[in-house]
PDB file of N, CA and C in Angstrom:
ATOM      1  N   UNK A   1      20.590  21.628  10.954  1.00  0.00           N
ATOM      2  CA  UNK A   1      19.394  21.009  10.411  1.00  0.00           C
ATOM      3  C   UNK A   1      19.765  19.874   9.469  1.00  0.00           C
ATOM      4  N   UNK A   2      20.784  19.999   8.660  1.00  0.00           N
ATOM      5  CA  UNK A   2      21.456  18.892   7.584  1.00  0.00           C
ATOM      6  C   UNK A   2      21.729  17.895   8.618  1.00  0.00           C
ATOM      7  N   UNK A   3      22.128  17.874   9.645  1.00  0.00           N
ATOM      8  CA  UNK A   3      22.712  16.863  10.649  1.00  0.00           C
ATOM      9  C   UNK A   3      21.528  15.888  10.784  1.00  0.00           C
ATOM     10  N   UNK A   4      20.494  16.701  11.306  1.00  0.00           N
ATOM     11  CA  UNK A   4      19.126  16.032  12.050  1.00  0.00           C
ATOM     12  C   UNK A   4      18.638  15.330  10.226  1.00  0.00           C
ATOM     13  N   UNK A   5      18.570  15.724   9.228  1.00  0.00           N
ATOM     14  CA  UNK A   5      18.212  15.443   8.404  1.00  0.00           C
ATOM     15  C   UNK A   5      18.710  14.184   8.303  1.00  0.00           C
ATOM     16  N   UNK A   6      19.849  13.925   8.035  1.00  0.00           N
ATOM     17  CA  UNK A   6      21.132  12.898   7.966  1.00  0.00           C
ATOM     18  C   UNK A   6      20.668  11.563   9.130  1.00  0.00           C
ATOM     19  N   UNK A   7      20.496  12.111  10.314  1.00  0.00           N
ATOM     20  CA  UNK A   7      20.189  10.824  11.500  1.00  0.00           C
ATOM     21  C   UNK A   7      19.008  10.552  11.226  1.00  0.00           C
ATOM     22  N   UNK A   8      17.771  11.085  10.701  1.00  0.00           N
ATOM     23  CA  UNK A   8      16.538  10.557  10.872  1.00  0.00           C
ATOM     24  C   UNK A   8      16.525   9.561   9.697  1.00  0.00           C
ATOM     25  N   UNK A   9      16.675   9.471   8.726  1.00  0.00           N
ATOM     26  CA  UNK A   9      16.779   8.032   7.551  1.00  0.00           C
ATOM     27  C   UNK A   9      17.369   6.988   8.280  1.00  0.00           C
ATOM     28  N   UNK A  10      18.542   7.105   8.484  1.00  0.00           N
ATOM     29  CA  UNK A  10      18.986   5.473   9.298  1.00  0.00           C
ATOM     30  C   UNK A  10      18.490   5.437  10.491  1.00  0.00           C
ATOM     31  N   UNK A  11      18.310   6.307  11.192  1.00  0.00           N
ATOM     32  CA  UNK A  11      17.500   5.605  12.494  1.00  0.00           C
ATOM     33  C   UNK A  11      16.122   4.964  12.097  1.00  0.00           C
ATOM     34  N   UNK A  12      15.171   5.365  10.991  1.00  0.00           N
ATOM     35  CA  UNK A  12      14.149   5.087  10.013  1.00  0.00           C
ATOM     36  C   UNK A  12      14.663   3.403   9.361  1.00  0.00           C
ATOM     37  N   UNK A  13      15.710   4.006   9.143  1.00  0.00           N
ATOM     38  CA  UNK A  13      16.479   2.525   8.708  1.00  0.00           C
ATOM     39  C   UNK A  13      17.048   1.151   9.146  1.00  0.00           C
ATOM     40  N   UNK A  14      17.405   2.373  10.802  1.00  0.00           N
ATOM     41  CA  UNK A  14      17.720   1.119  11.438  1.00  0.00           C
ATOM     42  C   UNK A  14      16.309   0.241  12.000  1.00  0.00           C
ATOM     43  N   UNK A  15      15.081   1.105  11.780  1.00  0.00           N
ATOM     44  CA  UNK A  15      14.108   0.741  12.753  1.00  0.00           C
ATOM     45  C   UNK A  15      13.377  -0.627  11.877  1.00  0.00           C
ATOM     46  N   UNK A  16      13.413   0.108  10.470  1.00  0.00           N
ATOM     47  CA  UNK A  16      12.786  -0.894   9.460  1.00  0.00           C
ATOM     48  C   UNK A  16      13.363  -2.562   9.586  1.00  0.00           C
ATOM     49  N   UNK A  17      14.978  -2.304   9.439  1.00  0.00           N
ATOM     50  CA  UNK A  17      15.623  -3.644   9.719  1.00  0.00           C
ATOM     51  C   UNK A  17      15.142  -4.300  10.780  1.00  0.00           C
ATOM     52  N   UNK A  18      15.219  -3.614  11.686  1.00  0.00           N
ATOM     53  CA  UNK A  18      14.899  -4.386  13.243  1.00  0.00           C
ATOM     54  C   UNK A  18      13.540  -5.212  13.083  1.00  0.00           C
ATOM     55  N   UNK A  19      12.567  -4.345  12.190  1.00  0.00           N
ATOM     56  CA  UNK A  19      11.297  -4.975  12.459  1.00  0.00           C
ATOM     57  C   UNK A  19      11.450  -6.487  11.367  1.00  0.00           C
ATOM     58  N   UNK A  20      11.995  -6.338   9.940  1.00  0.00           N
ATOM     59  CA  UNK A  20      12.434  -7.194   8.971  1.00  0.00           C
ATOM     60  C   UNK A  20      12.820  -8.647   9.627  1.00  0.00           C
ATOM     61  N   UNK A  21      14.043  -8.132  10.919  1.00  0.00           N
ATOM     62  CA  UNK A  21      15.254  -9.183  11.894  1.00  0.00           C
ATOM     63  C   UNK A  21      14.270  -9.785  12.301  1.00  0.00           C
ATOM     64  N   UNK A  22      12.961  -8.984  13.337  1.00  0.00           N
ATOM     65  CA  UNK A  22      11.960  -9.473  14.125  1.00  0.00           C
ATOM     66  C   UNK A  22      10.872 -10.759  13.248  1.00  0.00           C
ATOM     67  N   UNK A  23      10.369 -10.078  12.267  1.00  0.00           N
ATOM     68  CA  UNK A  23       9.550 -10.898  11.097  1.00  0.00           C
ATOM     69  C   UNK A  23       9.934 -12.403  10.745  1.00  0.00           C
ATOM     70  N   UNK A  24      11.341 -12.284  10.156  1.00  0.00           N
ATOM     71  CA  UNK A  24      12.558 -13.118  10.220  1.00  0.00           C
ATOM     72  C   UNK A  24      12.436 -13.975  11.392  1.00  0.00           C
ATOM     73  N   UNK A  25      12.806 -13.723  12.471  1.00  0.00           N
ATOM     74  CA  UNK A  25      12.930 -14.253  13.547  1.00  0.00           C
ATOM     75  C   UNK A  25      11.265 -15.169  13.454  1.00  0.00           C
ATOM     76  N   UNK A  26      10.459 -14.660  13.844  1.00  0.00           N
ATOM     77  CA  UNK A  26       9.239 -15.143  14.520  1.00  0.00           C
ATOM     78  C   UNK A  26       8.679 -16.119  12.917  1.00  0.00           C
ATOM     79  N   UNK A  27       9.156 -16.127  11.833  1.00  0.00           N
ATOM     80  CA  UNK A  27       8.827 -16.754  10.844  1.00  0.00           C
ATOM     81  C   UNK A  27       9.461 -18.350  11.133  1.00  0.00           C
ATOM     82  N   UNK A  28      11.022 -17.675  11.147  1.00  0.00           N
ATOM     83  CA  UNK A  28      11.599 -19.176  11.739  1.00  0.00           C
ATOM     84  C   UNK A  28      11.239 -20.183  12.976  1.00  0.00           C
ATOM     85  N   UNK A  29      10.657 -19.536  13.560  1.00  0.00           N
ATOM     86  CA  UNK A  29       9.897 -20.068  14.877  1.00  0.00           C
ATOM     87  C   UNK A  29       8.654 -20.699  14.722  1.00  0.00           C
ATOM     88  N   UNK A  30       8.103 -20.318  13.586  1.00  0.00           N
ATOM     89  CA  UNK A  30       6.355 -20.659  13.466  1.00  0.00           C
ATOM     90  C   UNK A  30       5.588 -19.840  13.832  1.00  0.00           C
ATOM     91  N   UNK A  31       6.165 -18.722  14.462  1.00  0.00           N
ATOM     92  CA  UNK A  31       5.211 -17.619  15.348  1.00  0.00           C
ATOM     93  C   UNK A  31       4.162 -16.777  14.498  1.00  0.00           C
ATOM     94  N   UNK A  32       4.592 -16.331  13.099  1.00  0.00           N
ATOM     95  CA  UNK A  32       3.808 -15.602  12.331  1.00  0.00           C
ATOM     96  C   UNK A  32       2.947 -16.171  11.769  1.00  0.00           C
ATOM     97  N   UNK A  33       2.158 -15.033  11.991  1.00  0.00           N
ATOM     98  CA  UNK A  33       0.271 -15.501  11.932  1.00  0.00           C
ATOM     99  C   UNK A  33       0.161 -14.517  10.846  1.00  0.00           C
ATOM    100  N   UNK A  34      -0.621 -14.979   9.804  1.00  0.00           N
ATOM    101  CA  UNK A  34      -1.374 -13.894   9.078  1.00  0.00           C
ATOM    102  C   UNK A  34      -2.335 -13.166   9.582  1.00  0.00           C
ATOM    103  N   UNK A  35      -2.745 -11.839   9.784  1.00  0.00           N
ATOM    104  CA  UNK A  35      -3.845 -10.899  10.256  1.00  0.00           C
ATOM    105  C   UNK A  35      -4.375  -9.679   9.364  1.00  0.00           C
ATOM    106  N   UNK A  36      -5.510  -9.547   9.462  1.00  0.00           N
ATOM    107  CA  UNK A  36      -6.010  -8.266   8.676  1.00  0.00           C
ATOM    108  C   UNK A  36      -4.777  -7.355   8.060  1.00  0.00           C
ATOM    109  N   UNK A  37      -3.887  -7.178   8.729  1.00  0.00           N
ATOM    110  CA  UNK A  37      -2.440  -6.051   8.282  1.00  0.00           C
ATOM    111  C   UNK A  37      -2.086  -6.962   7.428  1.00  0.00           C
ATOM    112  N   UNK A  38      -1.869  -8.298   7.427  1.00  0.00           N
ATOM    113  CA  UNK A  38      -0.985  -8.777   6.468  1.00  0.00           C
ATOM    114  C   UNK A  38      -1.677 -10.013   5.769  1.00  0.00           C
ATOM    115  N   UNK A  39      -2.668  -9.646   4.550  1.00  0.00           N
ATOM    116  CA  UNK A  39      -3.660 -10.357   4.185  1.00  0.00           C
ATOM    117  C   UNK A  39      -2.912 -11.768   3.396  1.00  0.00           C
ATOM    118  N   UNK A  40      -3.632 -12.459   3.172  1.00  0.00           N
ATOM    119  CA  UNK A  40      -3.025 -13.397   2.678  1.00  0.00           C
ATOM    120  C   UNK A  40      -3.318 -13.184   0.759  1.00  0.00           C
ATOM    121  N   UNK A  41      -2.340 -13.760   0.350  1.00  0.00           N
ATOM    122  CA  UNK A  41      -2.232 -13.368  -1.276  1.00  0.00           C
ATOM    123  C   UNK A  41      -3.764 -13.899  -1.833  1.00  0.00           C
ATOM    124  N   UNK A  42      -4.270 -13.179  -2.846  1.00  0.00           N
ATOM    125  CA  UNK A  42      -6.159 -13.499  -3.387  1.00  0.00           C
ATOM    126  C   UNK A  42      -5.739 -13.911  -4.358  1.00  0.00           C
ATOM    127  N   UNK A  43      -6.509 -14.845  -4.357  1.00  0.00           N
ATOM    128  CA  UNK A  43      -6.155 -15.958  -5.433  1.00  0.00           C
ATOM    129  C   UNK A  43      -7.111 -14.863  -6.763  1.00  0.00           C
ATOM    130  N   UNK A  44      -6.134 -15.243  -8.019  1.00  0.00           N
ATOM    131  CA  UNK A  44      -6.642 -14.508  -9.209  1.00  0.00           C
ATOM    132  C   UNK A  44      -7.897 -14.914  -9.573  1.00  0.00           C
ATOM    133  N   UNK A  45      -8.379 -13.882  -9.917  1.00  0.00           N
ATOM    134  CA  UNK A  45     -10.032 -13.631 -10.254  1.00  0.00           C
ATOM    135  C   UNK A  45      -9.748 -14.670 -12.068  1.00  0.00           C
ATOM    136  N   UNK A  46     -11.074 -15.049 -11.984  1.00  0.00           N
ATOM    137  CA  UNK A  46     -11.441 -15.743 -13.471  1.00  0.00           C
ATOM    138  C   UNK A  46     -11.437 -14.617 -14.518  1.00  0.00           C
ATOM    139  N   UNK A  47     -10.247 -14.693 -15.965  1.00  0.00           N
ATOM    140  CA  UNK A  47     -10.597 -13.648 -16.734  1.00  0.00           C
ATOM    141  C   UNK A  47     -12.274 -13.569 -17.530  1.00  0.00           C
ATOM    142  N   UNK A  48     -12.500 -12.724 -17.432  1.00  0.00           N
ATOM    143  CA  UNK A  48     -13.956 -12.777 -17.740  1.00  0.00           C
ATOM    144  C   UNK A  48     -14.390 -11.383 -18.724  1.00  0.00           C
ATOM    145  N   UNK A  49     -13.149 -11.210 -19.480  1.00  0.00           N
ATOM    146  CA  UNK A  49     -12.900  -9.655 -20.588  1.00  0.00           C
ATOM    147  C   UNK A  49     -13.871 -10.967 -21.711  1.00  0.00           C
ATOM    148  N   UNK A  50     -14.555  -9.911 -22.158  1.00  0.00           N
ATOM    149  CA  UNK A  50     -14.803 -10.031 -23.697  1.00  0.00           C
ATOM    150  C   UNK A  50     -14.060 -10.257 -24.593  1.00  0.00           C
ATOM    151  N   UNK A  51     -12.718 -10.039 -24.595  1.00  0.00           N
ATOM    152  CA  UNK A  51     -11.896 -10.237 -26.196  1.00  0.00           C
ATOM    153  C   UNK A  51     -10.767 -11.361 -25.309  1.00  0.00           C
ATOM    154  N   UNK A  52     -10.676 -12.124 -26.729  1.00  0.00           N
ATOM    155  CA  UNK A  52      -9.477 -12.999 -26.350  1.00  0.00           C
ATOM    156  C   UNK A  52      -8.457 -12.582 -26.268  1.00  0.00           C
ATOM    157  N   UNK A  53      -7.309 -13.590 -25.903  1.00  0.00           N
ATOM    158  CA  UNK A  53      -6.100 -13.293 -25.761  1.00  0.00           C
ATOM    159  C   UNK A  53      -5.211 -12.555 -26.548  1.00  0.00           C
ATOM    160  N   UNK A  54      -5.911 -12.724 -28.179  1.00  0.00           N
ATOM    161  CA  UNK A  54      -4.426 -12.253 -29.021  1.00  0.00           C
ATOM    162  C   UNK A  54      -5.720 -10.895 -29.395  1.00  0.00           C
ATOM    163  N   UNK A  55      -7.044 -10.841 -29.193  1.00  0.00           N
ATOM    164  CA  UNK A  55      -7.221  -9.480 -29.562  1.00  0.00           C
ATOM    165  C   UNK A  55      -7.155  -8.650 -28.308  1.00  0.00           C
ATOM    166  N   UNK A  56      -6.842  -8.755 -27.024  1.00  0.00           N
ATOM    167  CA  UNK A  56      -6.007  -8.408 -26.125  1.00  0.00           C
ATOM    168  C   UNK A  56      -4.326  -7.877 -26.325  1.00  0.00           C
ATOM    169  N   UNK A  57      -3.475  -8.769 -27.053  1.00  0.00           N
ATOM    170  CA  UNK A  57      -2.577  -8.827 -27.296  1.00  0.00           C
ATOM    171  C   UNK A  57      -2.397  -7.428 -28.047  1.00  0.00           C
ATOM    172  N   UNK A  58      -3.287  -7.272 -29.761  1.00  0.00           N
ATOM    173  CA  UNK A  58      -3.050  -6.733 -30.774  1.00  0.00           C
ATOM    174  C   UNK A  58      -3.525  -5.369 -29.748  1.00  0.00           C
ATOM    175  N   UNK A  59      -4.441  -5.256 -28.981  1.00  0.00           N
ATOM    176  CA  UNK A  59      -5.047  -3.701 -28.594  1.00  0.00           C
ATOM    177  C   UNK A  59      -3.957  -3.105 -27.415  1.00  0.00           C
ATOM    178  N   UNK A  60      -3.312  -4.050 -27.289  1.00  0.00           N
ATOM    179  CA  UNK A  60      -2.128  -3.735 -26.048  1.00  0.00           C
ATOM    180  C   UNK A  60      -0.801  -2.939 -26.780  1.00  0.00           C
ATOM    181  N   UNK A  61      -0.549  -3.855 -28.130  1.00  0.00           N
ATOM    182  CA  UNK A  61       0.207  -3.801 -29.042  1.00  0.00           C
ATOM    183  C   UNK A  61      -0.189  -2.122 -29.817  1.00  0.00           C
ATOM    184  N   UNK A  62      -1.417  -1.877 -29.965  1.00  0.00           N
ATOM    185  CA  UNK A  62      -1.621  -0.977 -30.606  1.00  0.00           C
ATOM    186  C   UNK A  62      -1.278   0.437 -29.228  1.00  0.00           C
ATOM    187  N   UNK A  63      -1.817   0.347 -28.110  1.00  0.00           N
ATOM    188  CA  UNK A  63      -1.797   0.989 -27.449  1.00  0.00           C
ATOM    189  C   UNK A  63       0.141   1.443 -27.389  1.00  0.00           C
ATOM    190  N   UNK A  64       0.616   0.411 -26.971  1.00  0.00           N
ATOM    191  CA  UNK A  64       2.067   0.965 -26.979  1.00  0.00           C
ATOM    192  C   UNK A  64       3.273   1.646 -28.066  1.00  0.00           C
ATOM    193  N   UNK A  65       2.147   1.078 -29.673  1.00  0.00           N
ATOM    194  CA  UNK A  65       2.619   2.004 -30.838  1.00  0.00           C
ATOM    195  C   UNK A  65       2.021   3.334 -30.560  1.00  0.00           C
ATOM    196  N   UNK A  66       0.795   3.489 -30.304  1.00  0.00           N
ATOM    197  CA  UNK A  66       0.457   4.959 -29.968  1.00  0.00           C
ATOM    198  C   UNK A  66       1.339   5.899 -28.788  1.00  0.00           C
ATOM    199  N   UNK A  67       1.631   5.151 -27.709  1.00  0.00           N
ATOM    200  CA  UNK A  67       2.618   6.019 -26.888  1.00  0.00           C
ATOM    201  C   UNK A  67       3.929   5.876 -27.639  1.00  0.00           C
ATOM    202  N   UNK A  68       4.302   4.906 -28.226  1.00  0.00           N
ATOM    203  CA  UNK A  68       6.034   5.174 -29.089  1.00  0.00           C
ATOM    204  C   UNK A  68       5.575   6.449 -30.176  1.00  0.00           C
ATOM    205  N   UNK A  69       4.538   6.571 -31.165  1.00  0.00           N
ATOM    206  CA  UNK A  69       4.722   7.663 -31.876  1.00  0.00           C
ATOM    207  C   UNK A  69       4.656   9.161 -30.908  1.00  0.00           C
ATOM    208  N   UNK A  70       3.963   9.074 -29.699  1.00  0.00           N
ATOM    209  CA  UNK A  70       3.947  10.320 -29.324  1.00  0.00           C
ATOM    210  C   UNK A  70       5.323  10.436 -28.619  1.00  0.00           C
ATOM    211  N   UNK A  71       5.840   9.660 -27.936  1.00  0.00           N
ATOM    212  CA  UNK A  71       7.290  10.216 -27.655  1.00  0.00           C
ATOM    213  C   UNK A  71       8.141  10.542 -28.838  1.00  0.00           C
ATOM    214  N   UNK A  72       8.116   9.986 -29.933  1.00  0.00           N
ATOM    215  CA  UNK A  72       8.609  10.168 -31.087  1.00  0.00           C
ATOM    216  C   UNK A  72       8.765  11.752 -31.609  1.00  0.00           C
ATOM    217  N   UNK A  73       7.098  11.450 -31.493  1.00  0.00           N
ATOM    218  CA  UNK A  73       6.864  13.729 -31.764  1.00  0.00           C
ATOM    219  C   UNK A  73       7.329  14.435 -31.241  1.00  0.00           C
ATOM    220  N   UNK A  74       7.001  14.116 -29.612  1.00  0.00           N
ATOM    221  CA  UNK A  74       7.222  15.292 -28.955  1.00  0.00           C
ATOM    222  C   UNK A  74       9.270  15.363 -28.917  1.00  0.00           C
ATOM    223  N   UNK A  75       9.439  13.868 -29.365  1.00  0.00           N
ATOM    224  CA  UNK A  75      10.948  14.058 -29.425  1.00  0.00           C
ATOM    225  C   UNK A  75      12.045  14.559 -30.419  1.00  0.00           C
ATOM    226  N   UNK A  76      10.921  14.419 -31.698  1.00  0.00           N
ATOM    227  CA  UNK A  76      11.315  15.370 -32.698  1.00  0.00           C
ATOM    228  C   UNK A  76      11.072  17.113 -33.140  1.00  0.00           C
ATOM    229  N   UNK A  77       9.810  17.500 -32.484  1.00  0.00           N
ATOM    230  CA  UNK A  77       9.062  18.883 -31.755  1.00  0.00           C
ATOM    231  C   UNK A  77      10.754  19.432 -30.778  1.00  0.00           C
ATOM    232  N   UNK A  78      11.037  18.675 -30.040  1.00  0.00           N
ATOM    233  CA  UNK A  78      12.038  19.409 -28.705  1.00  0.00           C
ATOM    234  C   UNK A  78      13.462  19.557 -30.087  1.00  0.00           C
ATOM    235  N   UNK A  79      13.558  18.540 -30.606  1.00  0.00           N
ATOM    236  CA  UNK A  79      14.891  18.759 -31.457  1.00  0.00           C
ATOM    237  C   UNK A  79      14.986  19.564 -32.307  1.00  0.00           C
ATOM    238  N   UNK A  80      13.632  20.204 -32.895  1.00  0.00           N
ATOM    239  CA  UNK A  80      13.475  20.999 -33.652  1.00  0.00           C
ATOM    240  C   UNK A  80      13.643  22.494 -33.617  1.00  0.00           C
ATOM    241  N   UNK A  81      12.874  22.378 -31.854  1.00  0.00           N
ATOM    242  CA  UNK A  81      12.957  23.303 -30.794  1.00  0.00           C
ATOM    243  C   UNK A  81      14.622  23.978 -30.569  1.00  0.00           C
ATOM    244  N   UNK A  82      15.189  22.731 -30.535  1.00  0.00           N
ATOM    245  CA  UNK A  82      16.721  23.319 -30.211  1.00  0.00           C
ATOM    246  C   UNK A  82      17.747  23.904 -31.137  1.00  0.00           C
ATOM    247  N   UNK A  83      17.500  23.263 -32.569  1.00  0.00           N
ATOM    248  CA  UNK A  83      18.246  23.899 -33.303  1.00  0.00           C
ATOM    249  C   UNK A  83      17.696  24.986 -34.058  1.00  0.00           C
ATOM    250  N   UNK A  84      16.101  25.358 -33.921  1.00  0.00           N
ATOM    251  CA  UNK A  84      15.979  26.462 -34.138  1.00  0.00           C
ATOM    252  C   UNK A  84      16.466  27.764 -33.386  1.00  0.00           C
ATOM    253  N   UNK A  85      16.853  27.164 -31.784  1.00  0.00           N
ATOM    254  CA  UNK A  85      17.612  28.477 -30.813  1.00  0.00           C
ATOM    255  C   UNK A  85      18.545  28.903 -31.210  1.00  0.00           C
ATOM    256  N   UNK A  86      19.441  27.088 -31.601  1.00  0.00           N
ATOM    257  CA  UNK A  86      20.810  27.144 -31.763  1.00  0.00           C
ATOM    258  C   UNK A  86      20.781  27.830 -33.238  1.00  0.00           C
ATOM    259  N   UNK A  87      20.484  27.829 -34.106  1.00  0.00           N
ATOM    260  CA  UNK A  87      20.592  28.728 -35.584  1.00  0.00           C
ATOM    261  C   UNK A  87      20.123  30.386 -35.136  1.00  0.00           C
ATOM    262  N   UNK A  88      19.260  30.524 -34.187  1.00  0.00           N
ATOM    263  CA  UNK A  88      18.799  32.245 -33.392  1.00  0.00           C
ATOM    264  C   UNK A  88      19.706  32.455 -32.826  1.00  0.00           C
ATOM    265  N   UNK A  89      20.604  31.974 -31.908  1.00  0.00           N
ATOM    266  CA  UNK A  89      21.587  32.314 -31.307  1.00  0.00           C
ATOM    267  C   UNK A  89      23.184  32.621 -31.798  1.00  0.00           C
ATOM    268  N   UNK A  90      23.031  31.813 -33.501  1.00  0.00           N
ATOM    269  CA  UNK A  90      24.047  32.006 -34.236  1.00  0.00           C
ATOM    270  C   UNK A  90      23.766  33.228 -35.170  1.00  0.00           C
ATOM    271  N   UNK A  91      22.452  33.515 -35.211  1.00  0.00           N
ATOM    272  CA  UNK A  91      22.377  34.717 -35.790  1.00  0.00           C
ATOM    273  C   UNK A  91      22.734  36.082 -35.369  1.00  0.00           C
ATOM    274  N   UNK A  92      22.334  35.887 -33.770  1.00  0.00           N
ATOM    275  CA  UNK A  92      22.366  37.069 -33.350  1.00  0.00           C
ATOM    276  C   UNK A  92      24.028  37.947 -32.965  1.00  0.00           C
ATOM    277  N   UNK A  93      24.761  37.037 -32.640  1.00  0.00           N
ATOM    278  CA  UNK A  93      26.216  37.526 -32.941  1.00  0.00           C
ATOM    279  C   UNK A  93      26.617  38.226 -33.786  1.00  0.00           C
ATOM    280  N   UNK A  94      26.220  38.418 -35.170  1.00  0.00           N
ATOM    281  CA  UNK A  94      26.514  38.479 -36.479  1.00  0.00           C
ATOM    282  C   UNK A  94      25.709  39.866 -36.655  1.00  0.00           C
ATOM    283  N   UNK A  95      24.390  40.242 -36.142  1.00  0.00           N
ATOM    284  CA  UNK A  95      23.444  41.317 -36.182  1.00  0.00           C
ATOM    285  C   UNK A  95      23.566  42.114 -35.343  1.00  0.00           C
ATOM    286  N   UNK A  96      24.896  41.475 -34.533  1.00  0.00           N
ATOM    287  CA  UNK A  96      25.111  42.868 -33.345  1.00  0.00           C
ATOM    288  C   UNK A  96      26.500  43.485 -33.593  1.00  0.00           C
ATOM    289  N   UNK A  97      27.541  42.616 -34.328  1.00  0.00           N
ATOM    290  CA  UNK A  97      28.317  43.120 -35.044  1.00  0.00           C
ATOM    291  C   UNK A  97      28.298  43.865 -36.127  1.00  0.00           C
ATOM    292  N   UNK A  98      27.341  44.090 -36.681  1.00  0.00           N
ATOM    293  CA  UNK A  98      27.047  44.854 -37.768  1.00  0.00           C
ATOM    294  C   UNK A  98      26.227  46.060 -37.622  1.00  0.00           C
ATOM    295  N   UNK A  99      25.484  46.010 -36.249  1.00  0.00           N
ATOM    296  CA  UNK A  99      25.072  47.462 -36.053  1.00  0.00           C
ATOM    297  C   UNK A  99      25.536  48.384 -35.512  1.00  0.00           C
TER     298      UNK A  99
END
């Protein structure tokens, strides 16, 4: 089963290239047409937000201090987490030698 596992990605792989070679190919030719499958890029919409740019800026700014303090917590919460095991685990050596 590891075998069959192993051949199906590059044959997947080889198939992807082929179509890439093909794309390639028919680009250099003039042949490729844009169609429903392959839309053409949409031109950007007019910004039309209520807040300007820099109070955009500052609420973007604020947003990414709020996710830095919570990784912060939860990264000081896990460290706290660990050396409270690691000080339980140094205890317990010591409480089993003595009973």
């Amino acid at each position: 089963m590891a075998e069959q596992q192993n051949k199906n990605p590059s044959s997947v792989e080889e198939k992807v290239q082929e179509l890439f070679d093909l794309l390639d190919e028919k680009a250099a030719k003039g042949e490729l047409n844009e169609t429903d499958e392959m839309p053409a890029a949409a031109p950007k919409a007019e910004d039309t937000s209520p807040m300007s740019e820099s109070e955009a800026a500052a609420f973007e700014y604020g947003m990414m201090m709020r996710q830095y303090e919570a990784l912060l917590a939860d990264y000081q919460r896990r460290e706290a987490e660990e050396q409270a095991q690691k000080a339980q685990a140094d205890q317990k050596p010591e409480g089993d030698g003595q009973a």
